[in-house]
Protein backbone atom coordinates (compact mmCIF):
# COMPACT_ATOMS: atom_id res chain seq x y z
CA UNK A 1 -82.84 87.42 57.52
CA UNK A 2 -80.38 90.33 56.95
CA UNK A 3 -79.91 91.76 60.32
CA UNK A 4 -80.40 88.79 62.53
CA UNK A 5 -76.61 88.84 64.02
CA UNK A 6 -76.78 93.11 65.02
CA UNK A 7 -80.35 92.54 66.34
CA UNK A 8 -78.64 89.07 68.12
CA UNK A 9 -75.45 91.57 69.20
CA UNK A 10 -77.80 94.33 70.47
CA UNK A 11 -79.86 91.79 72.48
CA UNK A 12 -76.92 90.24 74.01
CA UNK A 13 -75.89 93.54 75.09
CA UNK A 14 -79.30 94.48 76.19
CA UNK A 15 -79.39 90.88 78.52
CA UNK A 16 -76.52 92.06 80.51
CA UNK A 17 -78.00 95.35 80.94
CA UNK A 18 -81.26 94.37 81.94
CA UNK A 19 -79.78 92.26 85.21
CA UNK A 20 -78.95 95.88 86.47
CA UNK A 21 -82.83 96.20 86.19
CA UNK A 22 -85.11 95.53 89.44
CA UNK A 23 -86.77 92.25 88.68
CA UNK A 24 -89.23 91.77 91.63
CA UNK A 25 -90.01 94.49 94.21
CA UNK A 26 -90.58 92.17 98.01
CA UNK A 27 -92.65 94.44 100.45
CA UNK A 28 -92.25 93.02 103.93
CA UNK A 29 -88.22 93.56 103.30
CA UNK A 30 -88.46 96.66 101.10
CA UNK A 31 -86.33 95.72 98.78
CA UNK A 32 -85.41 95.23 95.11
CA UNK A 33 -84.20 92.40 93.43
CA UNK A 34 -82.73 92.13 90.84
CA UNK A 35 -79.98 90.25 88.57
CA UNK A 36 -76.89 91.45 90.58
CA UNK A 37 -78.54 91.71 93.91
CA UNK A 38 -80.44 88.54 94.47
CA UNK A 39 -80.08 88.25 98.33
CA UNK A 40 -83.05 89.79 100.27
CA UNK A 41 -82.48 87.99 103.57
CA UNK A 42 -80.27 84.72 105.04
CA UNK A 43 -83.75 82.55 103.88
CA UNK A 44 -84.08 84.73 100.33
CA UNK A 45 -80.80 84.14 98.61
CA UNK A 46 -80.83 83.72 94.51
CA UNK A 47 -77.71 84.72 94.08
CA UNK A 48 -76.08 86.91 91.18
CA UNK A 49 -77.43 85.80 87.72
CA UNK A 50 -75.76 88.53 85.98
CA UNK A 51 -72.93 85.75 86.09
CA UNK A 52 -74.72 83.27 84.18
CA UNK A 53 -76.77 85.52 81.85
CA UNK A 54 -73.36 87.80 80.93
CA UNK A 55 -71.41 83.97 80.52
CA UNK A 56 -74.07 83.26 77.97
CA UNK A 57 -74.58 86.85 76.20
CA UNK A 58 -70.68 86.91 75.67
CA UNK A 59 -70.19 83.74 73.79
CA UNK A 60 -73.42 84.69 72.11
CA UNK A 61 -72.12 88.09 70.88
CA UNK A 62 -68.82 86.14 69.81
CA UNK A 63 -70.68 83.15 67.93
CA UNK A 64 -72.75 85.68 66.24
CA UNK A 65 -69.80 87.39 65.33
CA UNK A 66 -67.83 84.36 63.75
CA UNK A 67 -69.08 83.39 60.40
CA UNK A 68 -68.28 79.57 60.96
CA UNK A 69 -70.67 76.82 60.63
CA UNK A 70 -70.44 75.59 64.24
CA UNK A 71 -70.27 79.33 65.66
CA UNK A 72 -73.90 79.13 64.71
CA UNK A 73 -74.89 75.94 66.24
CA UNK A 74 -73.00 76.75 69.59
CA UNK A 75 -75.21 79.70 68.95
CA UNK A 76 -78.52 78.25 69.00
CA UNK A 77 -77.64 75.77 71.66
CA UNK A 78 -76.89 78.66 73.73
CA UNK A 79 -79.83 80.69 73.22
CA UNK A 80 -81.51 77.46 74.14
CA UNK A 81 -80.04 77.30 77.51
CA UNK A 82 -80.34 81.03 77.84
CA UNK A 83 -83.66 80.85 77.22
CA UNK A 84 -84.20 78.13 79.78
CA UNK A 85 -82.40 79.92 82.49
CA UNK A 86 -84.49 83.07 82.15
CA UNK A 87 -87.51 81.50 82.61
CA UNK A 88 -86.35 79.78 85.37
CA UNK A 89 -85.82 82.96 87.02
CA UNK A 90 -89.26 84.32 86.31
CA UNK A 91 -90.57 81.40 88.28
CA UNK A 92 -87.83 81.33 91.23
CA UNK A 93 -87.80 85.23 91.44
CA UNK A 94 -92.14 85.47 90.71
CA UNK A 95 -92.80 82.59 93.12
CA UNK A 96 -95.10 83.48 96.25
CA UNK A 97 -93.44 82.71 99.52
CA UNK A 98 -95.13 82.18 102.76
CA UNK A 99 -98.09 83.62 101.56
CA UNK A 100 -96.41 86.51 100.05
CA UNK A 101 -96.22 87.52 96.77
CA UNK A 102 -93.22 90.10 95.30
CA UNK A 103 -94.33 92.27 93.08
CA UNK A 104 -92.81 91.97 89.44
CA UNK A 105 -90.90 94.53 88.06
CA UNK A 106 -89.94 95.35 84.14
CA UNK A 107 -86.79 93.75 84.31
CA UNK A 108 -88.48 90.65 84.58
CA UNK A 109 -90.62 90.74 81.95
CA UNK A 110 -88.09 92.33 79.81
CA UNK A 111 -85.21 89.20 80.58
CA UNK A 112 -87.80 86.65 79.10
CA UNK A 113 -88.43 88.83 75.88
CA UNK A 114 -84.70 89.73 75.10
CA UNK A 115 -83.56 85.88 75.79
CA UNK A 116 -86.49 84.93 72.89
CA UNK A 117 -85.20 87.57 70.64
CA UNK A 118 -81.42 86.33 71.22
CA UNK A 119 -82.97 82.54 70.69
CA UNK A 120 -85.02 83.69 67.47
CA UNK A 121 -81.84 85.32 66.69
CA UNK A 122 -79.69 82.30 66.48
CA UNK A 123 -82.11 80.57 64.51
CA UNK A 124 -81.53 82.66 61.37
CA UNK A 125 -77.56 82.96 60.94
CA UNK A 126 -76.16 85.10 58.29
CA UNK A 127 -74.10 82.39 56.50
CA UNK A 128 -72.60 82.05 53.02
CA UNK A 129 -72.86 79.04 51.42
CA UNK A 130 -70.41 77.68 49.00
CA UNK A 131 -71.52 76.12 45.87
């Protein structure tokens, strides 16, 4: 694949910007969630994922950047856990509560898709091999 590490760099940038996003929209508080604000109420506390997500696009952006053999397998073990972490905030930040259900926003959606595409990404390094 010839463009695999911009469309990695791009996605890693467009991770990070996506926590800014609303994620889930929770009615009886009126209020957004999202990857910065994660703390609706003393009992509805995710915290700030933009932390872990921006951790992982960063060293992603700078593996895809070095043209070394183990940049790219840091690389793909970091999509991995990337990967993993956003859809374990689709199901904490999706999950009904109490009979309540937030109501899912773009952002959401949109972390899940970008973290495959950085994952996808990482599988397919631009690497030169010698002979």
């Amino acid at each position: 694949m010839k463009y695999t590490q911009i469309i990695g760099l791009l996605a890693a940038l467009a991770l990070i910007f996506i926590c800014f996003m609303p994620w889930v929209y929770v009615p009886s508080l009126q209020i957004y969630l999202s990857g910065i604000n994660g703390k609706g109420s003393p009992e509805l506390n995710f915290g700030s994922q933009v932390k872990s997500h921006g951790f992982l696009a960063l060293w992603m952006g700078v593996c895809f950047l070095v043209p070394r053999v183990w940049a790219k397998r840091l690389n793909m073990f970091l999509g991995a856990i990337n990967l993993s972490w956003a859809f374990k905030n689709f199901l904490i930040f999706s999950m009904c509560r109490a009979g309540e259900c937030p109501e899912k926003q773009i952002g959401l959606y949109l972390l899940l898709i970008v973290s495959a595409i950085l994952l996808v990404a990482s599988l397919f390094p631009k690497l030169d091999l010698k002979k």
